[in-house]
C-alpha atoms as a PDB file:
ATOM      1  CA  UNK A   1     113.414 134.671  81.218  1.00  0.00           C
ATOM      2  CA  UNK A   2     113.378 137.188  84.057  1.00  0.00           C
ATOM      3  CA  UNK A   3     115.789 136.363  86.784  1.00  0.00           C
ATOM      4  CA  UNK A   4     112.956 136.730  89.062  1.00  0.00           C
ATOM      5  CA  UNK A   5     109.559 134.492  88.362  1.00  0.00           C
ATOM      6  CA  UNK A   6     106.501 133.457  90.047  1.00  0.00           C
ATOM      7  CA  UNK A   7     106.477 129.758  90.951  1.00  0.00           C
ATOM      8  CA  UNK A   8     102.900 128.042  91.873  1.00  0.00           C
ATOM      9  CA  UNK A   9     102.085 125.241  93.783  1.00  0.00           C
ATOM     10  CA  UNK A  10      98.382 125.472  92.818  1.00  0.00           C
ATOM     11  CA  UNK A  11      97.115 122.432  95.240  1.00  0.00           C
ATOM     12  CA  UNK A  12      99.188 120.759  97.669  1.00  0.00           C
ATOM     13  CA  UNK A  13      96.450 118.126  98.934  1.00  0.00           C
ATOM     14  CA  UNK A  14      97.655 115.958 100.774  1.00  0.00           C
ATOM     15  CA  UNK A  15     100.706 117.631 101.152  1.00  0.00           C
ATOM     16  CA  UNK A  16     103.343 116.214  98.845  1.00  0.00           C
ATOM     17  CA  UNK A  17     106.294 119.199  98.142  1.00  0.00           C
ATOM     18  CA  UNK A  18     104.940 121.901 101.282  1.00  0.00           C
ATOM     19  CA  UNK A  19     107.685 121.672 103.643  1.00  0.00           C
ATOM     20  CA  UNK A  20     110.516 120.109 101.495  1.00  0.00           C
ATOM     21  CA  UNK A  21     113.927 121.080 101.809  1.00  0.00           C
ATOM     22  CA  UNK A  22     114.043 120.852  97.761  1.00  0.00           C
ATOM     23  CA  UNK A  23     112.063 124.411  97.557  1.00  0.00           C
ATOM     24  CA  UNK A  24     114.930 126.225  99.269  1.00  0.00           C
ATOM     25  CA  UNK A  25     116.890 126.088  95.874  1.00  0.00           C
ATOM     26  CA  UNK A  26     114.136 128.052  94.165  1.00  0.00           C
ATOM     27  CA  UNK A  27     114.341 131.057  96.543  1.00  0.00           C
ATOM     28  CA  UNK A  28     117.133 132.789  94.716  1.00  0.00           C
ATOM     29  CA  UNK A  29     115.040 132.212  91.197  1.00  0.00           C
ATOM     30  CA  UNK A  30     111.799 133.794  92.871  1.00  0.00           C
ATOM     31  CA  UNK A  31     108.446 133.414  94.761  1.00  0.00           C
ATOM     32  CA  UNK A  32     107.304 130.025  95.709  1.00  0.00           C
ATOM     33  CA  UNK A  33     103.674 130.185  96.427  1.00  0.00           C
ATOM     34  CA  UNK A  34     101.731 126.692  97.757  1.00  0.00           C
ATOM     35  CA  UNK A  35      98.050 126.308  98.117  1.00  0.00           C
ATOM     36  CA  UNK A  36      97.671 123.431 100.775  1.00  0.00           C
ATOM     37  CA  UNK A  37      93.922 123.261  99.161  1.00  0.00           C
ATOM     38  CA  UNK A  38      93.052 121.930  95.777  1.00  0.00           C
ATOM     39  CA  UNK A  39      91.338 124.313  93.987  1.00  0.00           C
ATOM     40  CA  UNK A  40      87.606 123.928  93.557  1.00  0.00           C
ATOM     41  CA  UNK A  41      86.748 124.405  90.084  1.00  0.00           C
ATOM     42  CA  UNK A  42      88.819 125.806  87.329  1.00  0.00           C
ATOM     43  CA  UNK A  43      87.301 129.280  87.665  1.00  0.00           C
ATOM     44  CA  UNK A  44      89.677 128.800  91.232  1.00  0.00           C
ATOM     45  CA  UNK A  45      92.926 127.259  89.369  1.00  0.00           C
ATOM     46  CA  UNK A  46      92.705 130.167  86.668  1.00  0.00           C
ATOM     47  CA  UNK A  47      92.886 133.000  89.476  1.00  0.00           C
ATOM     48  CA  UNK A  48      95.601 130.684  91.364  1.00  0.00           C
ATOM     49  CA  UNK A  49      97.607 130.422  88.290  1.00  0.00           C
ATOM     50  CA  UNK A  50      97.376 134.444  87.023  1.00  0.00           C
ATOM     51  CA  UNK A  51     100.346 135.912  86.468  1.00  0.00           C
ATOM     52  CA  UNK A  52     103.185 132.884  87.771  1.00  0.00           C
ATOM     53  CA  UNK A  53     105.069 131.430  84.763  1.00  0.00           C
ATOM     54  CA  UNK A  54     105.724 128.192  86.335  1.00  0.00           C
ATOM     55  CA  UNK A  55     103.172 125.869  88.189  1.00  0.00           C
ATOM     56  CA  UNK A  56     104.958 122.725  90.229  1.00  0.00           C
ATOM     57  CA  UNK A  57     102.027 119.831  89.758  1.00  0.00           C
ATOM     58  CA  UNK A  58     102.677 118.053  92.976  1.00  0.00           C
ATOM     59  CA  UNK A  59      98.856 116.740  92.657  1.00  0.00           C
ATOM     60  CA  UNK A  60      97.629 115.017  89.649  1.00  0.00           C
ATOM     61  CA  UNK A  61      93.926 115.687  90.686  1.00  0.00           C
ATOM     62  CA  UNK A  62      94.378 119.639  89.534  1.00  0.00           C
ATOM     63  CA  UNK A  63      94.068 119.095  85.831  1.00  0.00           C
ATOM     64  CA  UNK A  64      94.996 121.783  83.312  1.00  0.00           C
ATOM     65  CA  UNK A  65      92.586 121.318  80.380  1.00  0.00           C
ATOM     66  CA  UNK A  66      91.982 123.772  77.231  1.00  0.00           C
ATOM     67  CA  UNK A  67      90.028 126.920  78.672  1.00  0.00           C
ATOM     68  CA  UNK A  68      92.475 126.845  81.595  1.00  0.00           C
ATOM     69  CA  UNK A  69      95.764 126.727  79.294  1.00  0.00           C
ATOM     70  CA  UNK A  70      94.271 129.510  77.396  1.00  0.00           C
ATOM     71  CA  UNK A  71      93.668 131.678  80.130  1.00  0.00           C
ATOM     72  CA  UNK A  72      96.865 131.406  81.764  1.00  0.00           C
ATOM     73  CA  UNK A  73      99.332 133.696  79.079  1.00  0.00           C
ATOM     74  CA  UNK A  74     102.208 134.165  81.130  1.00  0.00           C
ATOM     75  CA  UNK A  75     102.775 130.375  82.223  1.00  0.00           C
ATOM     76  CA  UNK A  76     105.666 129.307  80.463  1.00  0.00           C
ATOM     77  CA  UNK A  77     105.920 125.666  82.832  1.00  0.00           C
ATOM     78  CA  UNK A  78     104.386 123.002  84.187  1.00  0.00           C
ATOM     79  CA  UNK A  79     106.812 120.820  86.197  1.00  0.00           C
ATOM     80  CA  UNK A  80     104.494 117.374  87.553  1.00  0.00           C
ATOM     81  CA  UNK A  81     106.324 115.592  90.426  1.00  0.00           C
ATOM     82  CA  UNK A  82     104.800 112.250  88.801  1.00  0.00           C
ATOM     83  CA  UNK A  83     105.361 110.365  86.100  1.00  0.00           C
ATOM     84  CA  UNK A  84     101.970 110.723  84.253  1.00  0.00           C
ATOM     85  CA  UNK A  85     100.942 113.799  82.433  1.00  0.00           C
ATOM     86  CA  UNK A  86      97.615 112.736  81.599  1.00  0.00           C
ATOM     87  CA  UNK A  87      96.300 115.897  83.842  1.00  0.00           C
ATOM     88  CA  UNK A  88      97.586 118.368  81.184  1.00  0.00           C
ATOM     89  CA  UNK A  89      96.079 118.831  78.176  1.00  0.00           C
ATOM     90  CA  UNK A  90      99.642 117.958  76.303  1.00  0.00           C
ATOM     91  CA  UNK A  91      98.526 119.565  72.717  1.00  0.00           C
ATOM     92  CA  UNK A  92      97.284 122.325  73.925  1.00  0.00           C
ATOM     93  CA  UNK A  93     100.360 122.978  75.888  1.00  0.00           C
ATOM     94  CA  UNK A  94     102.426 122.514  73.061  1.00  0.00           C
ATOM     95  CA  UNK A  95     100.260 124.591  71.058  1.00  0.00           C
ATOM     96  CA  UNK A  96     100.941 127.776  73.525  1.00  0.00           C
ATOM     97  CA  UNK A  97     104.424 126.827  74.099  1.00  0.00           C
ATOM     98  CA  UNK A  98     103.975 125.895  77.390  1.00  0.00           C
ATOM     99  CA  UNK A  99     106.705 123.326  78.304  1.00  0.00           C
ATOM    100  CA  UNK A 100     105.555 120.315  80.175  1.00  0.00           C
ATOM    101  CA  UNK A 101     107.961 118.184  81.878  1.00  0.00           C
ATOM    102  CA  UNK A 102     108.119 115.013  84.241  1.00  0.00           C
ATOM    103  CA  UNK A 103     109.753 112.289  85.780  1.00  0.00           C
ATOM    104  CA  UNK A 104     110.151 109.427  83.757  1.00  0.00           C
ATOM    105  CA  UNK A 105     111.335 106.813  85.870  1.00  0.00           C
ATOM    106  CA  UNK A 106     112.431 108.437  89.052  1.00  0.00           C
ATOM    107  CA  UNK A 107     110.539 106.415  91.228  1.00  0.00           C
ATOM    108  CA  UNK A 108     110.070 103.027  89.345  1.00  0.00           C
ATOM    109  CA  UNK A 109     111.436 101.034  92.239  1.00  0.00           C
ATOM    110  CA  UNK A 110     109.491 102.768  94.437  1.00  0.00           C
ATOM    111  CA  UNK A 111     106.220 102.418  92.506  1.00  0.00           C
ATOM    112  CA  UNK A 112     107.329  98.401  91.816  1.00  0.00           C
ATOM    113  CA  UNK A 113     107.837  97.933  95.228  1.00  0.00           C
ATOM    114  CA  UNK A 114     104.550  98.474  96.278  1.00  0.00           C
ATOM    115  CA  UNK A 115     102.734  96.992  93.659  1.00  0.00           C
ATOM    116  CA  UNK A 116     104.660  93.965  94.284  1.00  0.00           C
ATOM    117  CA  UNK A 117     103.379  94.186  97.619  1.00  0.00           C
ATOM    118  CA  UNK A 118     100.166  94.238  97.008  1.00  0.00           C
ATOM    119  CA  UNK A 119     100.522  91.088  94.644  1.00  0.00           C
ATOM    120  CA  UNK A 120     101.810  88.978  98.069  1.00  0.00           C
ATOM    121  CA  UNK A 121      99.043  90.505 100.073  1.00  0.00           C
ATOM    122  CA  UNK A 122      96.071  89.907  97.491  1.00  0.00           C
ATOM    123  CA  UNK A 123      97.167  86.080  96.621  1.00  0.00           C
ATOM    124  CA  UNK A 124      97.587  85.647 100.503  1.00  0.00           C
ATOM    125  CA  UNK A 125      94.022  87.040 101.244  1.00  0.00           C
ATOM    126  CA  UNK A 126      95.535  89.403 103.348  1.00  0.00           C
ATOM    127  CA  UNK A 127      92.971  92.016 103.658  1.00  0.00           C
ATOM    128  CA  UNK A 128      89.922  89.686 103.860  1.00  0.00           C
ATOM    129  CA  UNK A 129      91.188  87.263 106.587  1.00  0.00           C
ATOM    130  CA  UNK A 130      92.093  90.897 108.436  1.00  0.00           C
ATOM    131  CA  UNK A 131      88.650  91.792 108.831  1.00  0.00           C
ATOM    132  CA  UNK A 132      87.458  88.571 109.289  1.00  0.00           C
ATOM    133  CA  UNK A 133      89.440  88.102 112.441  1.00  0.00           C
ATOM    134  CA  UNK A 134      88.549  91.780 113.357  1.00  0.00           C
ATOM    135  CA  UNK A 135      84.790  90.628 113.339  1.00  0.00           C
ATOM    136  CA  UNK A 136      85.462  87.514 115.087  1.00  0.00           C
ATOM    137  CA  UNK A 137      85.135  85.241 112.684  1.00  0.00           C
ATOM    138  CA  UNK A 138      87.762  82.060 111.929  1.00  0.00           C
ATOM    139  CA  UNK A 139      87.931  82.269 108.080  1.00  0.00           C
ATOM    140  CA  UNK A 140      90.170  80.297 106.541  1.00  0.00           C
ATOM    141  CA  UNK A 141      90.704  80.644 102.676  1.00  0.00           C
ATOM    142  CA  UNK A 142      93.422  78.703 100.533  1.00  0.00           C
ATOM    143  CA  UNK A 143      95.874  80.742  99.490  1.00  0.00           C
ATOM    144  CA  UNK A 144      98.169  81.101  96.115  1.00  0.00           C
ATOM    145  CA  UNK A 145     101.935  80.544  95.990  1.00  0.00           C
ATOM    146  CA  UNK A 146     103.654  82.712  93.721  1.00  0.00           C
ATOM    147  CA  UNK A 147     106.810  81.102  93.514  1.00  0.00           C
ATOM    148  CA  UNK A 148     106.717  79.391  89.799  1.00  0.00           C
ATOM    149  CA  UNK A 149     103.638  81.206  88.370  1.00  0.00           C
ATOM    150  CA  UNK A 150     103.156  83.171  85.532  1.00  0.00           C
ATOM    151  CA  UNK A 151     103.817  87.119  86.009  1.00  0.00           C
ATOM    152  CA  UNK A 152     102.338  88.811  82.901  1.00  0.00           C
ATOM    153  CA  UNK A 153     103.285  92.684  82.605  1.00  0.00           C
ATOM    154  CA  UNK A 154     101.749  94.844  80.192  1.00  0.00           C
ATOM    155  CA  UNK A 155     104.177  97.779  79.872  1.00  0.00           C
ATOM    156  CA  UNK A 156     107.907  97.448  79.769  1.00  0.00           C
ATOM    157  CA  UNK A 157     108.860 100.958  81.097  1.00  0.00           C
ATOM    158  CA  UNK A 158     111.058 101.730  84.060  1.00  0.00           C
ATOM    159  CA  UNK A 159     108.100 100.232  86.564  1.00  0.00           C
ATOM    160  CA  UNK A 160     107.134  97.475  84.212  1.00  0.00           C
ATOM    161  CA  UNK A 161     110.811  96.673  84.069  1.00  0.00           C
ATOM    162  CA  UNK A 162     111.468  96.702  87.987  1.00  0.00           C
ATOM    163  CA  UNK A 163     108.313  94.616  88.110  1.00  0.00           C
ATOM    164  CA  UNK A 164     109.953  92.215  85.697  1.00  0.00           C
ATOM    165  CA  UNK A 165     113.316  92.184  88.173  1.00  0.00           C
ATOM    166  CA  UNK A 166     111.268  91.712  91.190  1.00  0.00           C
ATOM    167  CA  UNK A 167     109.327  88.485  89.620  1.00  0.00           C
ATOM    168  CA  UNK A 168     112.154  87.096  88.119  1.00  0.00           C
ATOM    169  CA  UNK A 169     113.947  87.054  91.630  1.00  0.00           C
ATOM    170  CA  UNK A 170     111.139  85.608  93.419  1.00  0.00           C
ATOM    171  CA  UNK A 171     111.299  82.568  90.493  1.00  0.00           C
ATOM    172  CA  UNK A 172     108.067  83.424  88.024  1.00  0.00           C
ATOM    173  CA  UNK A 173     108.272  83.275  84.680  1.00  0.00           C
ATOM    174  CA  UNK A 174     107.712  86.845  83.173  1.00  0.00           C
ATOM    175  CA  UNK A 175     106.236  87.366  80.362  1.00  0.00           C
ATOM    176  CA  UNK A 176     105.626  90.660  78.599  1.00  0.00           C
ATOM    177  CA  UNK A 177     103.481  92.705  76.113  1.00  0.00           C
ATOM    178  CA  UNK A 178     104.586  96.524  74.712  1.00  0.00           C
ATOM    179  CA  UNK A 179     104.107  98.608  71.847  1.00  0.00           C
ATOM    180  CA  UNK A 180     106.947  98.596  70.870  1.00  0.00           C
ATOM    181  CA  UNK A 181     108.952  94.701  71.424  1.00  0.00           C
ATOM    182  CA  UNK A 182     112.554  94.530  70.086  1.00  0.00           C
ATOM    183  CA  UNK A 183     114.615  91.691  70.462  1.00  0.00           C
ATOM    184  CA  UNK A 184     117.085  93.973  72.312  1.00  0.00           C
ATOM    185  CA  UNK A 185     114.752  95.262  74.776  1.00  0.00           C
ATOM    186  CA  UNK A 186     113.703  91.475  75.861  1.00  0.00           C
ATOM    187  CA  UNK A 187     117.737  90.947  76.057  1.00  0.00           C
ATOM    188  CA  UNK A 188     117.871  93.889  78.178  1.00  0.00           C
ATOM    189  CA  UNK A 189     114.935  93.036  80.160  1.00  0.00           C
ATOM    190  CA  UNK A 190     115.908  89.528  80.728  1.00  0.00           C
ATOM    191  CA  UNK A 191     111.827  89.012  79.768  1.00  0.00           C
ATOM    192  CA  UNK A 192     110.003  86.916  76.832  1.00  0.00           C
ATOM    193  CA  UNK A 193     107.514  89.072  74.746  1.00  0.00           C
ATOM    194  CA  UNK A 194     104.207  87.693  73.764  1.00  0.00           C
ATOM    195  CA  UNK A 195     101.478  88.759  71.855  1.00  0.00           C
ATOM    196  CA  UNK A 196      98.281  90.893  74.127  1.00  0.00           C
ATOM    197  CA  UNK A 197      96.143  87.723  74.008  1.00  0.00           C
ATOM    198  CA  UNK A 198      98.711  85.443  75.073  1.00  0.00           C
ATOM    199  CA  UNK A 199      99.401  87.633  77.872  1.00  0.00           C
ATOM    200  CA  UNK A 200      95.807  87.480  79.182  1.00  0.00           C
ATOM    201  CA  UNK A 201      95.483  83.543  78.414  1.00  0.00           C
ATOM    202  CA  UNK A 202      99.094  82.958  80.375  1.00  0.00           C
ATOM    203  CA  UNK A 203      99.024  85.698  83.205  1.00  0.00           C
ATOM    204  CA  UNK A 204      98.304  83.738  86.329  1.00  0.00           C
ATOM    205  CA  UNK A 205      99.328  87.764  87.420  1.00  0.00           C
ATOM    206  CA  UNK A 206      98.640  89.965  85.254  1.00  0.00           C
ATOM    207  CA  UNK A 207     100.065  93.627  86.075  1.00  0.00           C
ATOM    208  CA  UNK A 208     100.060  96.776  84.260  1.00  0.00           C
ATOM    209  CA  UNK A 209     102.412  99.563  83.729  1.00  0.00           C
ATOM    210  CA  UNK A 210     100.983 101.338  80.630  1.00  0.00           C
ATOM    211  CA  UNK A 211     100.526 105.297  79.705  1.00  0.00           C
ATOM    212  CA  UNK A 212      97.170 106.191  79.826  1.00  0.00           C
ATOM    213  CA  UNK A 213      96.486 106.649  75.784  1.00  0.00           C
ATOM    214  CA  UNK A 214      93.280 106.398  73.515  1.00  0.00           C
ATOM    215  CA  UNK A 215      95.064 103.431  72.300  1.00  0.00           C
ATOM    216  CA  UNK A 216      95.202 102.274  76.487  1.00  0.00           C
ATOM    217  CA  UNK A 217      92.064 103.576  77.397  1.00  0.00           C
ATOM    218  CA  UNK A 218      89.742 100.388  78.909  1.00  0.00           C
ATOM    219  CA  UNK A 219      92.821  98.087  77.642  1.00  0.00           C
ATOM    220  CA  UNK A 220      90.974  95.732  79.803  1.00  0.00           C
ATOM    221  CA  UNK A 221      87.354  95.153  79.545  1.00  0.00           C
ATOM    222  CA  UNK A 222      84.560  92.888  79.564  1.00  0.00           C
ATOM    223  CA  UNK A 223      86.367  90.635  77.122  1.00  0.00           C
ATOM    224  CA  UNK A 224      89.862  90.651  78.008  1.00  0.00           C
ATOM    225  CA  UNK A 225      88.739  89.768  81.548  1.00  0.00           C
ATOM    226  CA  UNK A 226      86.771  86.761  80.109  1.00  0.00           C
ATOM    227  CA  UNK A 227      90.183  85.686  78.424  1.00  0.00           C
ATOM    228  CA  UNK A 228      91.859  85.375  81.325  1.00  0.00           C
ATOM    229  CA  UNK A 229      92.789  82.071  83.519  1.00  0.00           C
ATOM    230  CA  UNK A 230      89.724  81.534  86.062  1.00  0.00           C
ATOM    231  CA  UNK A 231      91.253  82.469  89.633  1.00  0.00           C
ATOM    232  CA  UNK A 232      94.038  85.112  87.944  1.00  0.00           C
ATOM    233  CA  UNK A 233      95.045  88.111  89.802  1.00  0.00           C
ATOM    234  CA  UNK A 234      94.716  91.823  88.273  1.00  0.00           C
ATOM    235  CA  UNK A 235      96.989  94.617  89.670  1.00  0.00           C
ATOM    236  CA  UNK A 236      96.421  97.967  88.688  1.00  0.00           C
ATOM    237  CA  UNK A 237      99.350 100.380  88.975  1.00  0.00           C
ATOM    238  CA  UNK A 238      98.935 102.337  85.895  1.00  0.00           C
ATOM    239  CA  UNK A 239      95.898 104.669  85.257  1.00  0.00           C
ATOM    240  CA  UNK A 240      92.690 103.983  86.450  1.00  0.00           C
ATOM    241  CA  UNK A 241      90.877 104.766  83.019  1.00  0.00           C
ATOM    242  CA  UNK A 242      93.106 101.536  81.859  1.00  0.00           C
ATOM    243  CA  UNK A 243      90.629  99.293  83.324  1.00  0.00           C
ATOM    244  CA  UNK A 244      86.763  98.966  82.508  1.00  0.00           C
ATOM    245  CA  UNK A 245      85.976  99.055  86.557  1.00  0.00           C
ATOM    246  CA  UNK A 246      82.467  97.770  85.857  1.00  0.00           C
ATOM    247  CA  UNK A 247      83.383  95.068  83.971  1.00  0.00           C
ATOM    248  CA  UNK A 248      86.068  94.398  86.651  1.00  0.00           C
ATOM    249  CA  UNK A 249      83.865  94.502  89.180  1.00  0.00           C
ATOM    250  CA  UNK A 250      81.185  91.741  87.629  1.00  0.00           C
ATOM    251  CA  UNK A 251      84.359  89.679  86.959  1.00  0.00           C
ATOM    252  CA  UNK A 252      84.869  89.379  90.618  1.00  0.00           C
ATOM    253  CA  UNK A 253      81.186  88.505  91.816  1.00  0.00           C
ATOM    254  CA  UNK A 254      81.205  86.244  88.884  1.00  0.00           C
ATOM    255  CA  UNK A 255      84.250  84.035  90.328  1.00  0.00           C
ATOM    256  CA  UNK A 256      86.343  84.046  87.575  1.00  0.00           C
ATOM    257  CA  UNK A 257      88.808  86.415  89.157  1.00  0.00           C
ATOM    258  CA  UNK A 258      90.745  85.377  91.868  1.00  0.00           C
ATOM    259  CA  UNK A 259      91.311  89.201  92.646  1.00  0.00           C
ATOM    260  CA  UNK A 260      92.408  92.410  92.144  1.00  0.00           C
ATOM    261  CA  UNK A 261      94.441  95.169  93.707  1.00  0.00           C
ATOM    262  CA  UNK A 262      94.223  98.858  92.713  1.00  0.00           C
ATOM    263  CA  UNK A 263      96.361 101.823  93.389  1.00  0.00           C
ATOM    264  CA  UNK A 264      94.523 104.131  90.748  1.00  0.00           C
ATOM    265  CA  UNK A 265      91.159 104.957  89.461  1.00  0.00           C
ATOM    266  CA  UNK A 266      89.400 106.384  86.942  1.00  0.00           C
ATOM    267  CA  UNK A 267      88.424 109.257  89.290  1.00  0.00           C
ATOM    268  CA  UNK A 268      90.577 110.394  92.298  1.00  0.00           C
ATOM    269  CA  UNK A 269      89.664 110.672  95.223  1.00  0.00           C
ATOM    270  CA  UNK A 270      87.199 107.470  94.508  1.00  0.00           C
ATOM    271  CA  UNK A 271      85.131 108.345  97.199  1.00  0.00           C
ATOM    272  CA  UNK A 272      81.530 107.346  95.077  1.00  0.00           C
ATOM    273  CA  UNK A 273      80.107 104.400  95.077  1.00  0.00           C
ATOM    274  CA  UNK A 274      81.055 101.494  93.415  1.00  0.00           C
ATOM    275  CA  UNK A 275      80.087  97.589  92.916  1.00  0.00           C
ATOM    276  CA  UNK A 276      84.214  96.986  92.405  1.00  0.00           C
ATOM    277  CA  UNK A 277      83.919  98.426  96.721  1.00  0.00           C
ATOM    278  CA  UNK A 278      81.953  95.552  97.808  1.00  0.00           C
ATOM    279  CA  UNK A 279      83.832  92.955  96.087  1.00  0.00           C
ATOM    280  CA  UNK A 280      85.776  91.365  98.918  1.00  0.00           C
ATOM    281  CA  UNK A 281      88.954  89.847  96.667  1.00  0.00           C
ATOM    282  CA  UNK A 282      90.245  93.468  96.200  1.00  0.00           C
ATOM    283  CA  UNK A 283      92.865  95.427  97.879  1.00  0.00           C
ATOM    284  CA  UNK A 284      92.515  99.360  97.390  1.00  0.00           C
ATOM    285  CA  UNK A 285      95.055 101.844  97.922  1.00  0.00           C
ATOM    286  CA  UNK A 286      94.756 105.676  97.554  1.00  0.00           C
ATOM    287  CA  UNK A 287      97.022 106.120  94.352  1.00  0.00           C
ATOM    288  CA  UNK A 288     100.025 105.668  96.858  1.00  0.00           C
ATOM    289  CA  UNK A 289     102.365 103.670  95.377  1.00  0.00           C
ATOM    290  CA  UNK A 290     105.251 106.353  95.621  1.00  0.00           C
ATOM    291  CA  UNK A 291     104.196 107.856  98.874  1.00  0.00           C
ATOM    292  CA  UNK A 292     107.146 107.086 100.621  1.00  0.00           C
ATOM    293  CA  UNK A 293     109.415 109.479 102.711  1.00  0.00           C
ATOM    294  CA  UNK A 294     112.442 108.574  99.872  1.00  0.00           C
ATOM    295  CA  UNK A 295     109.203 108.533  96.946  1.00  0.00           C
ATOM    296  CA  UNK A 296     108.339 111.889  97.870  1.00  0.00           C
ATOM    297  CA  UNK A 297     111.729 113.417  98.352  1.00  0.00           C
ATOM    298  CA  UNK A 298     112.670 111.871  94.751  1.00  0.00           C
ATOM    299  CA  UNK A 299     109.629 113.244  93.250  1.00  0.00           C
ATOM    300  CA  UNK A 300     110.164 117.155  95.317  1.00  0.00           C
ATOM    301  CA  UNK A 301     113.716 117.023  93.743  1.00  0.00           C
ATOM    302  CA  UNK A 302     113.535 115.450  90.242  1.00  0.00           C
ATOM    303  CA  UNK A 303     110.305 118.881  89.682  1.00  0.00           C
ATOM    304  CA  UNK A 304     112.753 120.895  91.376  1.00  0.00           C
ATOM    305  CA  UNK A 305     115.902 119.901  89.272  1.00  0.00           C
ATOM    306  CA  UNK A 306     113.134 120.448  86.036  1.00  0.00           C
ATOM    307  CA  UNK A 307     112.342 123.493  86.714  1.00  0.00           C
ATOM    308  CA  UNK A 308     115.950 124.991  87.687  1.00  0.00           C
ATOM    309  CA  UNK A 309     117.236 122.863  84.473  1.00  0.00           C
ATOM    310  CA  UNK A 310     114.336 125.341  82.298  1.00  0.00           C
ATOM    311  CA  UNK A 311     115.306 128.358  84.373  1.00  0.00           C
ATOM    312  CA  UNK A 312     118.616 128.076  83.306  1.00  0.00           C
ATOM    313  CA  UNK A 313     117.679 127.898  79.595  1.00  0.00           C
ATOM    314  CA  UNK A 314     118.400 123.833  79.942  1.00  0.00           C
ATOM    315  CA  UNK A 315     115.140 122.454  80.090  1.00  0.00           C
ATOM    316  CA  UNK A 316     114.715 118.551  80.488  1.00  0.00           C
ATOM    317  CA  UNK A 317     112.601 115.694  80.835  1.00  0.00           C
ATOM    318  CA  UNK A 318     109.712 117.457  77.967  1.00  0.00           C
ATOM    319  CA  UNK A 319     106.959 115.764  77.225  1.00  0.00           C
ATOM    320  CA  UNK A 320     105.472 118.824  75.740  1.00  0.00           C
ATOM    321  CA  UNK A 321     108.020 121.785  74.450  1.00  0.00           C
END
């Protein structure tokens, strides 16, 4: 490749890589050139993108889908500061030769962190006794202890992992479901596989850390919900297409739920309405679980180091090549 190359940052909304010290390392490679918009419709990404050869995807909300991919002949990378690629169109990528590559990991303990958060703050009816003070109102609700329950974790990657280290030192008993369950990796992971319907009949939390795949997509619907204990917990820190929101939603109102918390949806921003909004047992947050001022640097670098590593004829950390 040219020593000299056109680097995009097609939508920096809200800003996630504008500003970090991380893009100084690309100056010497070529032009770095951030949009602090997201583009509009794709007719806007495709002029964005003409003519750079590598696009940094600090945003998962700008997709790159088929006609896009196709239009865009000089792109050679697409480095995501996330760990989810589900916003390119992988096969078509790989089809062009367009290199695709992420950050597996990077920010696991970041990302476990806050989803463990949210797990205290939904089973200590955080955010509903909050307003209810706010509106003047003494509302008392019993509470769940965590301490000796069941974590159930559906994904055994680096966050699934983290979230198994986190339970195990708060004293749950973890249990786990995967693909792909070796008696190694439960050595390793200090966790006891189970099959997916034990996990659902067991979970008095049940949290999930699973790639968005046809094989994931609504992984939890109207009947896995129904499986699950009466009063369980439901945290969300995967994709938002993993979970059947409707069905979620009419789980809640029903009672059998005891709550939910989401940090991802199956449409970002999630801004229309939805019954799963009035449900007071939930806790929302805006896909934020590695928006920290460490999450974000990790994320700035690990794209960075990517896209030097490809620059320099190394490339790393392909999901698509």
């Amino acid at each position: 490749m040219k020593n000299k190359v056109k680097i995009l940052v097609p939508g920096d909304d809200p800003v996630q890589i504008a500003g970090s010290p991380q893009l100084a390392r690309l100056k010497s490679w070529g032009e770095v050139i951030i949009h602090p918009t997201r583009p509009a419709d794709s007719a806007e990404k495709i002029a964005r993108a003409t003519g750079c050869d590598i696009i940094i995807n600090s945003r998962g909300m700008v997709s790159w889908r088929e006609a896009e991919l196709r239009a865009l002949p000089q792109l050679k990378l697409i480095a995501t500061c996330s760990i989810g690629t589900d916003m390119v169109d992988l096969k078509v990528a790989k089809e062009l030769g367009i290199v695709v590559s992420n950050l597996p990991g990077r920010t696991a303990p970041v990302v476990a962190e806050h989803m463990f958060g949210l797990m205290f703050a939904l089973a200590k009816n955080a955010a509903f006794q909050t307003a209810e003070l706010r509106a003047g109102r003494w509302t008392r609700r019993t509470n769940i202890m965590l301490q000796g329950k069941v974590l159930g974790i559906a994904g055994l990657g680096h966050i699934g992992a983290e979230m198994a280290r986190l339970g195990r030192a708060l004293g749950m008993e973890v249990i786990v479901w995967t693909f792909n369950p070796t008696a190694e990796r439960a050595r390793e992971g200090g966790v006891q596989f189970v099959e997916f319907e034990e996990l659902l009949r067991r979970a008095d939390v049940l949290s999930l850390h699973v790639k968005l795949t046809e094989q994931t997509r609504n992984l939890i619907g109207a009947r896995q919900l129904e499986l699950m204990k009466p009063g369980a917990l439901l945290l969300n820190g995967a994709r938002g297409a993993v979970v059947d929101l409707d069905a979620l939603a009419a789980a809640l109102d029903s009672g059998h739920l005891g709550g939910a918390a989401l940090d991802v949806y199956p449409q970002e921003p999630f801004l229309d309405p939805h019954p799963i909004l009035k449900c007071e047992q939930v806790i929302f947050t805006p896909h934020a679980a590695d928006q920290t001022p460490e999450g974000v640097e990790l994320l700035n670098q690990g794209a960075v180091d990517n896209v030097i590593a490809f620059l320099e004829g190394r490339p790393q950390n392909n999901v698509a090549i």
